[in-house]
Protein backbone atom coordinates (compact mmCIF):
# COMPACT_ATOMS: atom_id res chain seq x y z
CA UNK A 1 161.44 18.51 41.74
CA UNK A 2 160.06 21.48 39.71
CA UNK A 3 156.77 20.40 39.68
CA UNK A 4 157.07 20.42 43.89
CA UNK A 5 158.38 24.11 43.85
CA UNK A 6 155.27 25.00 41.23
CA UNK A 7 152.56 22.96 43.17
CA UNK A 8 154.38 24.83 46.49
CA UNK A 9 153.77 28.46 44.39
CA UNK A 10 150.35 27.65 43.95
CA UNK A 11 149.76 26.76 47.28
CA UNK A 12 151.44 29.50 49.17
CA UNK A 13 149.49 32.26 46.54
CA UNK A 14 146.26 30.33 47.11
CA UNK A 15 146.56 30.36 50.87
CA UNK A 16 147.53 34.68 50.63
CA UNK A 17 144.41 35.01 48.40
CA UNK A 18 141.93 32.60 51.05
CA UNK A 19 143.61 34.93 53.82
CA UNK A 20 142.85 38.76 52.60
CA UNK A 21 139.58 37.17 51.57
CA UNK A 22 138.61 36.31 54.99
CA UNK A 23 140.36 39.39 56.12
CA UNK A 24 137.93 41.24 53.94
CA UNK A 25 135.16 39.30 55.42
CA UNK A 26 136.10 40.49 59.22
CA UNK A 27 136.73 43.70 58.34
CA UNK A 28 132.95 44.14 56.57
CA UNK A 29 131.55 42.00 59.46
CA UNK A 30 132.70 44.06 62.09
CA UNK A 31 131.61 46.81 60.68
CA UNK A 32 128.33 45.66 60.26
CA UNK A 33 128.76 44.63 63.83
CA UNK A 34 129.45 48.38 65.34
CA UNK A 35 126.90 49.46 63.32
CA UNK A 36 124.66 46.83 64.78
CA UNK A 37 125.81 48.80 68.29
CA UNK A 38 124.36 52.29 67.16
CA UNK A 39 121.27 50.56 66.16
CA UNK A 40 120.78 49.87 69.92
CA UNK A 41 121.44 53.30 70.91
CA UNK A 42 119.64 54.42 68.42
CA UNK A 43 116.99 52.63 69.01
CA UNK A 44 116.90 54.13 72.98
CA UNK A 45 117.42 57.88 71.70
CA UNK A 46 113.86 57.25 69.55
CA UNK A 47 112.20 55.94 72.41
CA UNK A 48 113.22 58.87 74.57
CA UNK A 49 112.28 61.50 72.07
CA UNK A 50 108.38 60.84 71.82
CA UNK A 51 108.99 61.29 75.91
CA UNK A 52 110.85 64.82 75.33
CA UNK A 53 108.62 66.20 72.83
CA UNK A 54 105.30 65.41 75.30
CA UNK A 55 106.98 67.24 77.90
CA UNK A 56 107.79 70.26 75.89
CA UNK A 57 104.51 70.68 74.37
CA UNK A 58 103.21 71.96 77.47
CA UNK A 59 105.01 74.67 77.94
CA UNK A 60 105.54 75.03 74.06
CA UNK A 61 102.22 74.95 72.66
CA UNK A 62 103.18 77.58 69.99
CA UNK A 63 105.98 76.10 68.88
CA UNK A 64 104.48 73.57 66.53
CA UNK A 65 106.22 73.47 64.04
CA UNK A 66 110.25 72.65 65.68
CA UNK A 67 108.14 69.49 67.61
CA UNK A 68 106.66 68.51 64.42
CA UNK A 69 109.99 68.69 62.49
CA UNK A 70 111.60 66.53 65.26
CA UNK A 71 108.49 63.96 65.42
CA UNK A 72 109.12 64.00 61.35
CA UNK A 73 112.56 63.62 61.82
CA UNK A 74 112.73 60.82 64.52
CA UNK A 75 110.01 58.91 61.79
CA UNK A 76 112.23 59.06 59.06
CA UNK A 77 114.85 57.70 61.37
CA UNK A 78 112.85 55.00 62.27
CA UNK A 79 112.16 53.52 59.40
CA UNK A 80 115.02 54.01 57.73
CA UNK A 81 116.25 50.56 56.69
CA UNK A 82 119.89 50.48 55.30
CA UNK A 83 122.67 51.76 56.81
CA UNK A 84 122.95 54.95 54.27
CA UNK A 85 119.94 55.56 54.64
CA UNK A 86 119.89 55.55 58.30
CA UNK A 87 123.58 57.69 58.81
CA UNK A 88 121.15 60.21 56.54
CA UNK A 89 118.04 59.80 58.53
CA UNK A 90 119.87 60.55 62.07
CA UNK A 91 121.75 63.53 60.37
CA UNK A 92 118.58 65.22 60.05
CA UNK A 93 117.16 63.93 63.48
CA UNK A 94 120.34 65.51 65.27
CA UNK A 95 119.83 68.55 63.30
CA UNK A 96 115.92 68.75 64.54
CA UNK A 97 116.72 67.93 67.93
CA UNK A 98 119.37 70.65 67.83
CA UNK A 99 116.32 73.58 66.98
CA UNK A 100 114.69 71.92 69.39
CA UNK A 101 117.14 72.58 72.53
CA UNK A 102 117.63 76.25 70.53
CA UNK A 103 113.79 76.53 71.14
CA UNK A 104 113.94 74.78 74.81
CA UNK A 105 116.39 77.53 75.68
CA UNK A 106 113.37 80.49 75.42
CA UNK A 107 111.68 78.77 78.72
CA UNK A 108 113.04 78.82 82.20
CA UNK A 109 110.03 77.11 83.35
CA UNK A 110 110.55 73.55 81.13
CA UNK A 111 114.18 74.17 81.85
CA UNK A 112 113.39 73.52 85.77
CA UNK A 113 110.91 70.92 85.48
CA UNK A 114 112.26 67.93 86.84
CA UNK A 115 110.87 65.38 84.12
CA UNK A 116 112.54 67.66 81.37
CA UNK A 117 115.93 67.98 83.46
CA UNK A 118 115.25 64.13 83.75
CA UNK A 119 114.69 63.39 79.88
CA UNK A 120 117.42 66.06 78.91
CA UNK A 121 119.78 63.48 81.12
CA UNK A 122 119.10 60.44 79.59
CA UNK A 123 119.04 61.71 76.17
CA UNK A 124 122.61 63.13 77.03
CA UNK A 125 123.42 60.17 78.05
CA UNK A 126 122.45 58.44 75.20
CA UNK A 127 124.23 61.08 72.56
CA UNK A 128 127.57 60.34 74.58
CA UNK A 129 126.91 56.50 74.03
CA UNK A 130 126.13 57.14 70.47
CA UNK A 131 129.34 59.20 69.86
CA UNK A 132 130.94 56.37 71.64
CA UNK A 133 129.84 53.83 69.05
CA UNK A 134 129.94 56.16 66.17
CA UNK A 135 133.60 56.58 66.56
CA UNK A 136 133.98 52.76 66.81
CA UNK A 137 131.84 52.54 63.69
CA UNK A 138 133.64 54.88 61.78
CA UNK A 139 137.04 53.15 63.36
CA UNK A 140 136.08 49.64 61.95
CA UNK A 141 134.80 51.06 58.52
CA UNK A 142 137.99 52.86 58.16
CA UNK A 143 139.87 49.08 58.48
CA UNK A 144 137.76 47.81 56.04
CA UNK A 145 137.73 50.48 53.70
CA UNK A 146 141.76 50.27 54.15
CA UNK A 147 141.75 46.85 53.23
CA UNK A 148 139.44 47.35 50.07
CA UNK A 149 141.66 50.27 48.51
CA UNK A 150 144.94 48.59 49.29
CA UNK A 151 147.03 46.25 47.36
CA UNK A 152 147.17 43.56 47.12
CA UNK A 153 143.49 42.91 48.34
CA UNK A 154 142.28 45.51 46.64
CA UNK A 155 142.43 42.99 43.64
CA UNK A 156 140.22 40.21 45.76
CA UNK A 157 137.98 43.33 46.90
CA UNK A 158 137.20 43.94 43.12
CA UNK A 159 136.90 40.16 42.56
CA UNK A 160 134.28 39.33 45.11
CA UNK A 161 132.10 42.86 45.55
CA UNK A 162 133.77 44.38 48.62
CA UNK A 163 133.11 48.24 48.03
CA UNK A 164 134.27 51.16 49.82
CA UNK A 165 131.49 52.11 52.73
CA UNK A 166 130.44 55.93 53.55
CA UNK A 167 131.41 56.86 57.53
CA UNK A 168 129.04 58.11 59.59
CA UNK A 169 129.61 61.47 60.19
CA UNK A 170 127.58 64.59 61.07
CA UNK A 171 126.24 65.68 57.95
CA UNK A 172 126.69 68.96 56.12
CA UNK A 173 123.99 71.01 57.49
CA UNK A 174 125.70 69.89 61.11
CA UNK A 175 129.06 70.59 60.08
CA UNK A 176 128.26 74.13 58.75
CA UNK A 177 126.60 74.75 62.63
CA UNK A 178 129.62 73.64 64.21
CA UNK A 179 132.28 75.52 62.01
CA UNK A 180 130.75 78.65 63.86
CA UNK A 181 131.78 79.67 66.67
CA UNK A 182 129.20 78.88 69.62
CA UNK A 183 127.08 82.46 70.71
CA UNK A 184 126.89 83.08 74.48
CA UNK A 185 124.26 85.03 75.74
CA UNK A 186 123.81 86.76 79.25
């Protein structure tokens, strides 16, 4: 009879452990997964931004040097390959792209062209999709990160590699911008 309540134990612990595991194992896959839906957006924002900067160079042909830091910027981004270094990679990207509407805002003429108004749209478009999925990104790394730090699966985290994953948020360079207050100018 005692060997039926031991064997029972056993069991019952053995069947916890197999379940955090493969809670462990959603949690990390969809995370990988909403990252997987940035990617996509991502991947639409760099193909915009060769568009935006074409358009801009002719009416910004002495402003070299903010196009060439968002042409860097969107490279780096590019081929960026894991997803640190790509959450660092579109940190800098927003951050050129940011000059780059700071610039756009010295000419009324590129402001009115219809191909810029255009681009500007789409890329808008595609910043609100990408907060969108960042949010969910951040949302399902949050879960996992939750279940690695907690106990009891903390102790199956440790066991089988799960670490604690960075969010994707806007960077410090972006954060000091934003904890000023915006300047209006008439």
């Amino acid at each position: 009879m005692s060997l039926f309540i031991i064997l029972g134990i056993v069991v019952v612990i053995a069947m916890l452990l197999i379940s955090m595991y493969n809670r462990l194992v959603k949690y990390r896959n969809n995370r990988e997964n909403a990252f997987a839906d940035i990617d996509v957006q991502l991947r639409q924002r760099h193909d915009l931004i060769p568009q935006l900067v074409e358009t801009v160079k002719g009416y910004m042909k002495h402003e070299d040097k903010v196009l060439t830091t968002v042409t860097a910027a969107r490279a780096g981004a590019v081929s960026a390959n894991t997803i640190n270094e790509k959450i660092a990679a579109e940190n800098q990207l927003s951050s050129a792209l940011n000059g780059l509407n700071v610039a756009i805002e010295a000419y009324p003429d590129l402001k009115a062209s219809s191909n810029f108004s255009m681009l500007q749209e789409e890329i808008s478009d595609v910043e609100n999709k990408l907060a969108a999925v960042r949010r969910f990104f951040n949302s399902a790394t949050k879960e996992y990160n939750n279940a690695v730090e907690t106990f009891p699966s903390n102790i199956i985290a440790g066991m089988f590699n799960f670490k604690k994953e960075v969010m994707f948020d806007v960077g410090a360079t972006e954060r000091a911008t934003l904890s000023e207050a915006p300047k209006v100018n008439f």
